[in-house]
C-alpha atoms as a PDB file:
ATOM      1  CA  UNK A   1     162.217  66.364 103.345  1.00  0.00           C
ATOM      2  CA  UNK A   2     158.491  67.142 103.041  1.00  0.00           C
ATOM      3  CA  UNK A   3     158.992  64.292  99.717  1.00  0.00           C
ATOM      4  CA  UNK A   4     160.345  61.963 102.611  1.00  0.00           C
ATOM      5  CA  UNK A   5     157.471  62.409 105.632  1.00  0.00           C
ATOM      6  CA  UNK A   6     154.835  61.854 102.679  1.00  0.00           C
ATOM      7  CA  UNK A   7     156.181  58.340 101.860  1.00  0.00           C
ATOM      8  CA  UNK A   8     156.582  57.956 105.875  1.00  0.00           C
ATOM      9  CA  UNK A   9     153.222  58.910 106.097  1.00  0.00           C
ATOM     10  CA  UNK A  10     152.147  56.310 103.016  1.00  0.00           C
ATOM     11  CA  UNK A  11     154.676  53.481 104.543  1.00  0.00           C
ATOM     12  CA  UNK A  12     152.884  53.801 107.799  1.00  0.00           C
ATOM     13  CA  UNK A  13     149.381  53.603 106.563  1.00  0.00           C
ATOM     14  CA  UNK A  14     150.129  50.480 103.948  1.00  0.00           C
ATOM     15  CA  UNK A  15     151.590  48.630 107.375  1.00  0.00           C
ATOM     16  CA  UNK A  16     147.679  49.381 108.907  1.00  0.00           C
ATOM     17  CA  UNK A  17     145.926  47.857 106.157  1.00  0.00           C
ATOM     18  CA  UNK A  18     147.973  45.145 106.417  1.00  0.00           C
ATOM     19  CA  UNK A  19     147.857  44.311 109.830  1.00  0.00           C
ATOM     20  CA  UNK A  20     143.503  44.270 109.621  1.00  0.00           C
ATOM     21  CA  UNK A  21     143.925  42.222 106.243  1.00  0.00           C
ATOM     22  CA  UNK A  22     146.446  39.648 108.362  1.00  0.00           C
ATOM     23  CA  UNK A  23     143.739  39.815 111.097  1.00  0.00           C
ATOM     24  CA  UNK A  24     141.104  38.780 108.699  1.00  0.00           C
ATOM     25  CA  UNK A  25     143.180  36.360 107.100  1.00  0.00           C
ATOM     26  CA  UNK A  26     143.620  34.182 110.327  1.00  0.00           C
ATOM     27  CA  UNK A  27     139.470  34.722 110.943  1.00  0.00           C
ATOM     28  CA  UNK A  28     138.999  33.335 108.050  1.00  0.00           C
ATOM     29  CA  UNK A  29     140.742  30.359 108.337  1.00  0.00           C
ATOM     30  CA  UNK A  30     139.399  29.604 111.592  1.00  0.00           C
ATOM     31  CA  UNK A  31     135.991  29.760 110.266  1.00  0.00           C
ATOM     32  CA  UNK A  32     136.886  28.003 107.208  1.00  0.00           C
ATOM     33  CA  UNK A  33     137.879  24.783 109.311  1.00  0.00           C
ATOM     34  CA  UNK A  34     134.753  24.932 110.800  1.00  0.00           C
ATOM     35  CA  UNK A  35     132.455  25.513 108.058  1.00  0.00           C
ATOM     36  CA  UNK A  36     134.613  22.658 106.281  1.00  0.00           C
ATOM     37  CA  UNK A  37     133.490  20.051 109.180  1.00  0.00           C
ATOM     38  CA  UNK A  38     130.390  21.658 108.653  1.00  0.00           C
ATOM     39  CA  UNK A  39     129.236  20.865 104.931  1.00  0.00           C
ATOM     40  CA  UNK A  40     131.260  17.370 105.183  1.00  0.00           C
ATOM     41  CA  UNK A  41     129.114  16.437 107.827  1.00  0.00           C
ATOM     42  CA  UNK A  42     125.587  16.982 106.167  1.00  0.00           C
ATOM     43  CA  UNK A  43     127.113  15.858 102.697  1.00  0.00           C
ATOM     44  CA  UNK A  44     126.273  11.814 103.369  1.00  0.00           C
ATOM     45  CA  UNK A  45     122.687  13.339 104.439  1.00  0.00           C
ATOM     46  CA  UNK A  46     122.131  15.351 101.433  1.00  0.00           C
ATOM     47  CA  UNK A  47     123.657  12.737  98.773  1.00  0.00           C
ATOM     48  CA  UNK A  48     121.165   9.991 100.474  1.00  0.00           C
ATOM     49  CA  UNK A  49     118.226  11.369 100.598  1.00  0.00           C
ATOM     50  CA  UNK A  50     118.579  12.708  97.050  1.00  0.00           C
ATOM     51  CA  UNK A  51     119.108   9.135  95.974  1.00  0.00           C
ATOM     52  CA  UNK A  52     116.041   7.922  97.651  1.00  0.00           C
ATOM     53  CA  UNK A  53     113.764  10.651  97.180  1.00  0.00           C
ATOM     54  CA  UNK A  54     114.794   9.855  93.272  1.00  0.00           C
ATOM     55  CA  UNK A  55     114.054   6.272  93.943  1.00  0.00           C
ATOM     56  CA  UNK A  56     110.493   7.323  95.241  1.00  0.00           C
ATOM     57  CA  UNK A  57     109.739   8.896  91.991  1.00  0.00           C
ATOM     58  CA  UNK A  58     110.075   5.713  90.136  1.00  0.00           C
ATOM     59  CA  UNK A  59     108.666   3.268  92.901  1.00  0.00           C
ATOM     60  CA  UNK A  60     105.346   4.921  93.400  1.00  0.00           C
ATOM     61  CA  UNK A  61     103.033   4.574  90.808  1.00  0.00           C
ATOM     62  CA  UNK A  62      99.492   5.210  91.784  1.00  0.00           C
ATOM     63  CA  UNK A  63     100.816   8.454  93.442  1.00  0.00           C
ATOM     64  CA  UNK A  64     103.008  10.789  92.158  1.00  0.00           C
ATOM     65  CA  UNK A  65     103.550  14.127  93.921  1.00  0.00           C
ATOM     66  CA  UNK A  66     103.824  17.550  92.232  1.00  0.00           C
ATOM     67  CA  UNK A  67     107.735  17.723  92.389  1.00  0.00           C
ATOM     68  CA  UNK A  68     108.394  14.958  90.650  1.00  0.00           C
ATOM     69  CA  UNK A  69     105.909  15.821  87.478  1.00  0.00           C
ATOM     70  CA  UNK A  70     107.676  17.247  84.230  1.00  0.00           C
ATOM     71  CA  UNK A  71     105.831  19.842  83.115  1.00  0.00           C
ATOM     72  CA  UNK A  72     106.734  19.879  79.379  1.00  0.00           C
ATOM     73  CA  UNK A  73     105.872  23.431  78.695  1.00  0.00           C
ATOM     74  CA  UNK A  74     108.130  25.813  80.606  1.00  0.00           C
ATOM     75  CA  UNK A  75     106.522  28.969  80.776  1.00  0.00           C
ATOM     76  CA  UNK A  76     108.354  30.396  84.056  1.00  0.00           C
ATOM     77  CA  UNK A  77     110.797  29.294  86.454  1.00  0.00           C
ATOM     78  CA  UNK A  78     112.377  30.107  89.389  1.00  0.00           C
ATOM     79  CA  UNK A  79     115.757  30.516  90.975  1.00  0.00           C
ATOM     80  CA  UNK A  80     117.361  30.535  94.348  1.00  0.00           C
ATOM     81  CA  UNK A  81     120.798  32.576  93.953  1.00  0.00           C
ATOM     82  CA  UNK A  82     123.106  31.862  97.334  1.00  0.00           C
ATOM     83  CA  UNK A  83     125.560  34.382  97.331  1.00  0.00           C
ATOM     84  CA  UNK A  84     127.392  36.099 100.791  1.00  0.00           C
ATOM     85  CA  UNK A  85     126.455  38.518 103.498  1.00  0.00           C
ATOM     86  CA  UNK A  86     130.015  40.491 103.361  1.00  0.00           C
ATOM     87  CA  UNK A  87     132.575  40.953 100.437  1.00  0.00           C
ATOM     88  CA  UNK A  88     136.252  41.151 100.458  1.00  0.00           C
ATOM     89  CA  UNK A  89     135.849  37.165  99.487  1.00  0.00           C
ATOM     90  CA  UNK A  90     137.506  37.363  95.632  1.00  0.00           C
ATOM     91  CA  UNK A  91     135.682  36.644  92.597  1.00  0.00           C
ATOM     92  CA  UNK A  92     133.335  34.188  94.796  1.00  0.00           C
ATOM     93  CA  UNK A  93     129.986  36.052  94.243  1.00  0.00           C
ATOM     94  CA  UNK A  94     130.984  37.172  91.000  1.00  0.00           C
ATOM     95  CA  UNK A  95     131.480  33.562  89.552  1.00  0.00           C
ATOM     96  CA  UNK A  96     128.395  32.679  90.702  1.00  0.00           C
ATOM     97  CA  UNK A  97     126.244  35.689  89.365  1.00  0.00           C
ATOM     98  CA  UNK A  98     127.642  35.122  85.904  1.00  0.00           C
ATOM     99  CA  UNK A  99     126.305  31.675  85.748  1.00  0.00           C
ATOM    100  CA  UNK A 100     123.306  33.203  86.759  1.00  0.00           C
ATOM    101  CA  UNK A 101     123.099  35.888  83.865  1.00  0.00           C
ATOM    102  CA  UNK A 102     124.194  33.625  81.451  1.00  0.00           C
ATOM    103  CA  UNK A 103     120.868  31.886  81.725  1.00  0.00           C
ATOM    104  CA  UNK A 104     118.460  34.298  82.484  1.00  0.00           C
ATOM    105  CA  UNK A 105     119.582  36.012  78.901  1.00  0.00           C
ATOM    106  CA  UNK A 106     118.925  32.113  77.500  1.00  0.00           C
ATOM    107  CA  UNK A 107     115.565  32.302  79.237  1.00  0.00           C
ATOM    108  CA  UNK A 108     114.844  35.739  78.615  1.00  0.00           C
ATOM    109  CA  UNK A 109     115.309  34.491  74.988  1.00  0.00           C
ATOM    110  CA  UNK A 110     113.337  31.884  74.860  1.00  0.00           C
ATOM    111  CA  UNK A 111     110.240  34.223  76.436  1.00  0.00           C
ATOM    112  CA  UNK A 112     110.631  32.385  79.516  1.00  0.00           C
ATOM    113  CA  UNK A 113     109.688  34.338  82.927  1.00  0.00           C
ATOM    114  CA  UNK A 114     112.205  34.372  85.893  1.00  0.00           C
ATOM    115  CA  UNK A 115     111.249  34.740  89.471  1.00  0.00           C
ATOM    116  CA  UNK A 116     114.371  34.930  92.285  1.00  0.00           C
ATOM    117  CA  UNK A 117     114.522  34.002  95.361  1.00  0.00           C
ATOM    118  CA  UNK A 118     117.920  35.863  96.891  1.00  0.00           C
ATOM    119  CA  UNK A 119     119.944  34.435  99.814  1.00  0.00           C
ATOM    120  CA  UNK A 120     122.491  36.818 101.019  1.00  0.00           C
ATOM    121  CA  UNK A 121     123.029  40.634 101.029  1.00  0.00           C
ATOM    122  CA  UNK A 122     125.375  40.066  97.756  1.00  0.00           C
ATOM    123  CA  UNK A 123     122.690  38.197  96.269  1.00  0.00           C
ATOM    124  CA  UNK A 124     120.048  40.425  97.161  1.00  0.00           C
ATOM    125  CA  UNK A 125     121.901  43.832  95.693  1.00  0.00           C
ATOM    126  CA  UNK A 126     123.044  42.563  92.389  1.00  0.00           C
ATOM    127  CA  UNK A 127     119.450  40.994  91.454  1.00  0.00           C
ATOM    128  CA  UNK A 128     118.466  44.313  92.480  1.00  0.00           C
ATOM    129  CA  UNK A 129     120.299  45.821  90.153  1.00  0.00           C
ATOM    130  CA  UNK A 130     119.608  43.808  87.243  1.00  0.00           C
ATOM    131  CA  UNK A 131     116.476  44.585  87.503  1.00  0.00           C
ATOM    132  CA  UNK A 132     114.904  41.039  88.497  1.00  0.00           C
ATOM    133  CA  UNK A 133     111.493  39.947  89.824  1.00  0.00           C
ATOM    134  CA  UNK A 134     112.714  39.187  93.639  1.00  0.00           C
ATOM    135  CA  UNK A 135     109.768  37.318  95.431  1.00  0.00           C
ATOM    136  CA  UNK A 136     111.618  36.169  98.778  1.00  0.00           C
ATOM    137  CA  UNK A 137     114.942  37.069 100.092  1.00  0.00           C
ATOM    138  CA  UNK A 138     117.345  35.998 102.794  1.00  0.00           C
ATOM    139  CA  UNK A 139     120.022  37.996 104.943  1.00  0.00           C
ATOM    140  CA  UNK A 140     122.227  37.703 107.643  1.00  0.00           C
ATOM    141  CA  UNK A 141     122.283  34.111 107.351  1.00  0.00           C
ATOM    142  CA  UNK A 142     126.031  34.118 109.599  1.00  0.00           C
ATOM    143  CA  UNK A 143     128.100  31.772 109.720  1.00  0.00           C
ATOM    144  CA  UNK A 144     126.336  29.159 110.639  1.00  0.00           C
ATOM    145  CA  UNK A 145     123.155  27.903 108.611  1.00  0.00           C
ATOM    146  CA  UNK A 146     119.794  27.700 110.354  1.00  0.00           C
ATOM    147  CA  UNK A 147     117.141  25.171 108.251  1.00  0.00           C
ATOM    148  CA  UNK A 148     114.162  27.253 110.266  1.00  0.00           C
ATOM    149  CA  UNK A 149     115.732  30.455 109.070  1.00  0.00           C
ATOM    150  CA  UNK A 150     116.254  28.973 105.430  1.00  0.00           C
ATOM    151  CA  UNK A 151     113.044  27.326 104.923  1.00  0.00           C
ATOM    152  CA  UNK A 152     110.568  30.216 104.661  1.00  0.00           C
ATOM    153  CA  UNK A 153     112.291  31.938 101.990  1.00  0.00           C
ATOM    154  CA  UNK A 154     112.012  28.585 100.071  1.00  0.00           C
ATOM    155  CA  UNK A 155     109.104  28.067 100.765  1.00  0.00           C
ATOM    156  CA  UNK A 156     107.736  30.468  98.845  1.00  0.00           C
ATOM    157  CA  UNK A 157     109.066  29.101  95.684  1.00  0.00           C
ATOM    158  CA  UNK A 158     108.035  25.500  96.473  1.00  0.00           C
ATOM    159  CA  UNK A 159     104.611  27.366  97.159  1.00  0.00           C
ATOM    160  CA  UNK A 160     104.576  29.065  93.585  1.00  0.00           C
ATOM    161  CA  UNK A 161     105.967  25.709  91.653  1.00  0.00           C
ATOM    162  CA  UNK A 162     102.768  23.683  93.658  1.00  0.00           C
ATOM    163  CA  UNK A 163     100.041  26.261  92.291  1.00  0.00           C
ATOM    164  CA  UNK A 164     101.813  26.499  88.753  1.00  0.00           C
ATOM    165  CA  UNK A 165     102.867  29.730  88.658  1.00  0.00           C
ATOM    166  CA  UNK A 166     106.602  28.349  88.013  1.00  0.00           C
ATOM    167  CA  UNK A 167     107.374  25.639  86.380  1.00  0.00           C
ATOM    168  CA  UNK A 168     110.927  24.692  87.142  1.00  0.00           C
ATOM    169  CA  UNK A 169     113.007  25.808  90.144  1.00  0.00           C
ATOM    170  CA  UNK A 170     116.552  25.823  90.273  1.00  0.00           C
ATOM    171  CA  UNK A 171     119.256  26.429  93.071  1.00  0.00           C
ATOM    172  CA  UNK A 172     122.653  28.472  92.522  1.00  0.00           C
ATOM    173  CA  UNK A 173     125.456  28.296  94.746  1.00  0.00           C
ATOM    174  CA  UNK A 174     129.147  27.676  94.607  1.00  0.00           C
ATOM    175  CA  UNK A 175     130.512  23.941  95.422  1.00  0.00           C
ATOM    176  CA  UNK A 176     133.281  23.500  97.525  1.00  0.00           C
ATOM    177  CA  UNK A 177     136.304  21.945  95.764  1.00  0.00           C
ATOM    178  CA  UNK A 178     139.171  22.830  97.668  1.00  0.00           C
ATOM    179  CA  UNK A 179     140.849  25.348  99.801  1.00  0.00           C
ATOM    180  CA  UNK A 180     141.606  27.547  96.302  1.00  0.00           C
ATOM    181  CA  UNK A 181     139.290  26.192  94.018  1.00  0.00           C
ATOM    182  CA  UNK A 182     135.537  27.506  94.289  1.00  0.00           C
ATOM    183  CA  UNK A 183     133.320  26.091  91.120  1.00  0.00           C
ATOM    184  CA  UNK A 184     129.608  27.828  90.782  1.00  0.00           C
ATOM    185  CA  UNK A 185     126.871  25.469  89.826  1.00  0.00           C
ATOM    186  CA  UNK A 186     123.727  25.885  88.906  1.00  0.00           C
ATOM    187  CA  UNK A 187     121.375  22.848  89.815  1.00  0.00           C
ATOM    188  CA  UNK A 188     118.031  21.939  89.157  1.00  0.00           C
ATOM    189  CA  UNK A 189     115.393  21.037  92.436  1.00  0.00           C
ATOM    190  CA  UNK A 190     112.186  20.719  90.850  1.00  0.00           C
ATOM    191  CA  UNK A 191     110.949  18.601  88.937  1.00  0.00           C
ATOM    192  CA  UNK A 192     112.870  16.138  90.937  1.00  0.00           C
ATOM    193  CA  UNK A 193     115.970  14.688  88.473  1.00  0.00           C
ATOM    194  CA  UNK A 194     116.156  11.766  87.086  1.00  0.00           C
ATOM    195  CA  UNK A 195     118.537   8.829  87.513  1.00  0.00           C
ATOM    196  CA  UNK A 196     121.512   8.970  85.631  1.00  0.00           C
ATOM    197  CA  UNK A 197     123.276   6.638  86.060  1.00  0.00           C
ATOM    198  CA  UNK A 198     122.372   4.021  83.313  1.00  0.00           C
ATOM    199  CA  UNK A 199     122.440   0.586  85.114  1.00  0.00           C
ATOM    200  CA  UNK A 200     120.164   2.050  88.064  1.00  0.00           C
ATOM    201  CA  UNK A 201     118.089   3.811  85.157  1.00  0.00           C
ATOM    202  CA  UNK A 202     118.020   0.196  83.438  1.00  0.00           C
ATOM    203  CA  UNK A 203     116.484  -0.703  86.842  1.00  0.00           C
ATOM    204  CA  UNK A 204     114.064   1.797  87.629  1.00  0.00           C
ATOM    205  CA  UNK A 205     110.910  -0.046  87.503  1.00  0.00           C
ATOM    206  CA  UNK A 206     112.646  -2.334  90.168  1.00  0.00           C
ATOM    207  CA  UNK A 207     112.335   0.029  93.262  1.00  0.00           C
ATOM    208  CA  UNK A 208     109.711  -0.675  95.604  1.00  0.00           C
ATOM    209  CA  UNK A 209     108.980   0.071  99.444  1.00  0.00           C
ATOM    210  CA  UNK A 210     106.293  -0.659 101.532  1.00  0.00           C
ATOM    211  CA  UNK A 211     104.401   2.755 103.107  1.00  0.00           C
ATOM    212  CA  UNK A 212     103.347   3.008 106.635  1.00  0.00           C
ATOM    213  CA  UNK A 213     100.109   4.225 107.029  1.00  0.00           C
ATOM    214  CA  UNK A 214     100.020   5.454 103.586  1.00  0.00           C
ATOM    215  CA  UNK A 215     101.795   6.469 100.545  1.00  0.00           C
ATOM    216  CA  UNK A 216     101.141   9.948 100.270  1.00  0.00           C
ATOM    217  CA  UNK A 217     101.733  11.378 103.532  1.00  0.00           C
ATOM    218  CA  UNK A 218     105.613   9.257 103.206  1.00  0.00           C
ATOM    219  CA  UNK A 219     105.938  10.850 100.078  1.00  0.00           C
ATOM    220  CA  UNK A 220     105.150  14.272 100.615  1.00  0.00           C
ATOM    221  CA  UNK A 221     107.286  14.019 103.946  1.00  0.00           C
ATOM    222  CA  UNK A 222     110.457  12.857 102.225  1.00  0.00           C
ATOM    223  CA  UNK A 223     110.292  15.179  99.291  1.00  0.00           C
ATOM    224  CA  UNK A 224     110.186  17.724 101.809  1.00  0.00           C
ATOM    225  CA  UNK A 225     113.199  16.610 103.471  1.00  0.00           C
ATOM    226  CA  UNK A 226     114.808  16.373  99.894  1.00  0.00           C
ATOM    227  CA  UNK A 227     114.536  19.941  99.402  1.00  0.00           C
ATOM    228  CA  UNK A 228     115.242  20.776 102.799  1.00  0.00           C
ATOM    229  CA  UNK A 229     118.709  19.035 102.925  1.00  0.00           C
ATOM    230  CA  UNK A 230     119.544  20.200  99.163  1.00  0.00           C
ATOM    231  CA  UNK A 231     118.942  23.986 100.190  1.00  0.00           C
ATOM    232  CA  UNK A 232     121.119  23.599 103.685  1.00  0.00           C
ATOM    233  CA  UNK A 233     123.752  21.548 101.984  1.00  0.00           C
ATOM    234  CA  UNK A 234     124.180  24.479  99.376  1.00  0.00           C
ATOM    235  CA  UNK A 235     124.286  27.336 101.806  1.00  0.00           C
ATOM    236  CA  UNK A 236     126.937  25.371 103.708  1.00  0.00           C
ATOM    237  CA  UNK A 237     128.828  24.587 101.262  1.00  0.00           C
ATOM    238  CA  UNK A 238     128.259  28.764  99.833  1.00  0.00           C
ATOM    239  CA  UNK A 239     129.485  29.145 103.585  1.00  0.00           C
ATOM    240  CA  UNK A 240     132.698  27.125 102.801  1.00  0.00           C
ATOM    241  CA  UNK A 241     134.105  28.550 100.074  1.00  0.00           C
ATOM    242  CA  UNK A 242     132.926  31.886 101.356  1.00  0.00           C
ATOM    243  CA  UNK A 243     135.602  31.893 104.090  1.00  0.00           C
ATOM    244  CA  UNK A 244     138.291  29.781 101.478  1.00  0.00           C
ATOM    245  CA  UNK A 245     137.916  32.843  99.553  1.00  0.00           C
ATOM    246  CA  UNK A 246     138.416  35.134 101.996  1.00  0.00           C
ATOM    247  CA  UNK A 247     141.480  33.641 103.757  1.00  0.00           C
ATOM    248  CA  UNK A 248     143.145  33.536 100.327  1.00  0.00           C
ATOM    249  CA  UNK A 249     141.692  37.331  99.122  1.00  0.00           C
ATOM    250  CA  UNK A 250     143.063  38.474 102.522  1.00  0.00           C
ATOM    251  CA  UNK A 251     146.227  36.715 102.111  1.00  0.00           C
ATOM    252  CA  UNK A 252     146.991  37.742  98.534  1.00  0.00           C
ATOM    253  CA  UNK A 253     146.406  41.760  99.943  1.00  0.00           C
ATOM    254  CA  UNK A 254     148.574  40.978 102.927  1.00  0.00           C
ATOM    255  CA  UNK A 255     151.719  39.955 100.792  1.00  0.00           C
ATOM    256  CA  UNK A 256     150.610  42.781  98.461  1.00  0.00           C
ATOM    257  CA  UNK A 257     151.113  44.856 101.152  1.00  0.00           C
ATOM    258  CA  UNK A 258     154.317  43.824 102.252  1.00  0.00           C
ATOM    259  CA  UNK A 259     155.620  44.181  98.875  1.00  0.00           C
ATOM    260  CA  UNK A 260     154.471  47.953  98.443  1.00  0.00           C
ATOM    261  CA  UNK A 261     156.027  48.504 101.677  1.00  0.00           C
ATOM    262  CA  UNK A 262     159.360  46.966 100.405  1.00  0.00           C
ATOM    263  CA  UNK A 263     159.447  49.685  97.308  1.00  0.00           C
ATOM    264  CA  UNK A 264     158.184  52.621  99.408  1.00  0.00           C
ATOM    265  CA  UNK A 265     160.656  51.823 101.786  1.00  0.00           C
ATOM    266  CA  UNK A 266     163.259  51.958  99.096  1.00  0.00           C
ATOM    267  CA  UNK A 267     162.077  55.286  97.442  1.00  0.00           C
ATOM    268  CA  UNK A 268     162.043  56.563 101.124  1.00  0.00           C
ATOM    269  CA  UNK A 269     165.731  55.392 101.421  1.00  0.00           C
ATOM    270  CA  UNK A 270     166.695  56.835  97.818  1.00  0.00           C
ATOM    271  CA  UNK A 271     165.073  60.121  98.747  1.00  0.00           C
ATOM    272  CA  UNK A 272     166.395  60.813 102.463  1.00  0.00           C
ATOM    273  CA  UNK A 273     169.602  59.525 101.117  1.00  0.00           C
ATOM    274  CA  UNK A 274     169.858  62.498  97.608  1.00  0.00           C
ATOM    275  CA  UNK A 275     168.591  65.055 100.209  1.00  0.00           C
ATOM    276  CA  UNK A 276     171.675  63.937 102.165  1.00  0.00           C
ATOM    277  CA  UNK A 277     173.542  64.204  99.138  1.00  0.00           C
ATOM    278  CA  UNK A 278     172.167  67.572  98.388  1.00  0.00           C
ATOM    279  CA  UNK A 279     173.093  69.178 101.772  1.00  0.00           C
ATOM    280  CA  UNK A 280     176.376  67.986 101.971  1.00  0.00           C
ATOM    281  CA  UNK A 281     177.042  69.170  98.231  1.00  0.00           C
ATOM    282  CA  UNK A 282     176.065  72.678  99.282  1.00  0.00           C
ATOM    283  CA  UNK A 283     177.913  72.236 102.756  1.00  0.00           C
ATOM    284  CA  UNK A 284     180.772  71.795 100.729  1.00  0.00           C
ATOM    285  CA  UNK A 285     180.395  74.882  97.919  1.00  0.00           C
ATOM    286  CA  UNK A 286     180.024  77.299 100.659  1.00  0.00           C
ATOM    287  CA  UNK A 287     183.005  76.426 102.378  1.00  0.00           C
ATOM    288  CA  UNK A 288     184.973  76.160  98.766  1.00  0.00           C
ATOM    289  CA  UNK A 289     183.282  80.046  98.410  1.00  0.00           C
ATOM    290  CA  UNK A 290     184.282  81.052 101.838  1.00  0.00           C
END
């Protein structure tokens, strides 16, 4: 039976795994709830000020800040890649990174230079790897977003797009759809976007608002607050789909598991039961001998 204690031995340690991958499972979807509340809360924030800080660009003419100045020739840019601090969360990361690759070999192409700043230990390896000019990184953000945490990182590339060493920044992270749907996007910050829809664009030249003490100062304030709430609002929602992805990973390798304990179970009960066979067969010969 030395065939038999090996597939005990196998049986056993597939019911281990999937007792931690249950475990992690049910973590998951704790946090997920959590994180869920989380982004939903700060999404009216983040959709707002977007819409206003857009409305500033138009309003203001004597003053017009740095962010929201298209620079026509695009020499360099750079990109913030939010990935995860762990793994064992699917194709999440993955998704994500080939967005990321697709357009650095566009840019790379075009002679255009590509500075990253990396949020997450996931992040932070792959661009590693590939090889990429990392100026500011990011890790052990947890599970709960920090803006004081987030904003020095960031700051560095808002830094380099001010003195015109970039020219365009640009934000990747994966939007939160539903519970099992994940979908990367790649978005750009700076220069600050335009209006797209067509009536308000009809209407641009409309927006006014009156500045208390002065216009610049306002400006400067709110554009900050822009990118502030567009950076938090992706990590949170990175955070999101993180832990979707991981309850459903960890629940895919749980019934996984319970399935390859079903078959070993089954060779184990084919095998005791020919050894059975076997020893009775030769029970029998010696006594038909005898």
């Amino acid at each position: 039976m030395a065939a038999g204690k090996e597939i005990r031995t196998k049986i056993k340690s597939v019911e281990s795994t999937r007792k931690i991958t249950k475990a992690m499972e049910m973590i998951a979807a704790a946090k997920m709830r959590k994180s869920q509340e989380r982004m939903k809360a700060a999404r009216p924030y983040a959709e707002k000020i977007a819409r206003v800080a857009t409305h500033l660009a138009y309003a203001h003419t004597e003053y017009k800040h740095p962010f929201v100045v298209v620079r026509q020739d695009v020499k360099r840019v750079g990109v913030i890649i939010i990935g995860t601090d762990k793994g064992l969360c699917g194709g999440l990361n993955t998704n994500a990174f080939r967005v990321v690759v697709n357009q650095m070999k566009q840019w790379e192409a075009a002679g255009v230079g590509i500075d990253v700043t990396a949020v997450g230990n996931r992040s932070l390896g792959f661009m590693q790897r590939l090889g990429a000019n990392v100026v500011s990184q990011l890790t052990g953000v947890g599970d709960t977003p920090h803006l004081d945490r987030l904003i020095g990182p960031i700051k560095v590339m808002l830094d380099a797009y001010l003195e015109g060493r970039i020219d365009a920044l640009y934000i990747v992270y994966n939007r939160f759809i539903n519970s099992m749907k994940q979908e990367p996007v790649m978005t750009k910050l700076l220069p600050l976007a335009q209006l797209e829809d067509a009536e308000e664009a009809s209407l641009k030249t409309h927006w006014d608002y009156i500045y208390e003490p002065d216009a610049k100062p306002v400006v400067d304030g709110m554009l900050m607050r822009y990118i502030e709430s567009l950076v938090y609002q992706a990590v949170a929602e990175n955070i999101a789909c993180e832990q979707s992805a991981r309850m459903v990973a960890m629940k895919a390798a749980s019934d996984n598991a319970k399935d390859v304990i079903g078959e070993l179970k089954l060779i184990y009960n084919k095998t005791r039961q020919a050894a059975i066979t076997k020893e009775l067969s030769e029970i029998v010969a010696g006594a038909a001998a005898v």
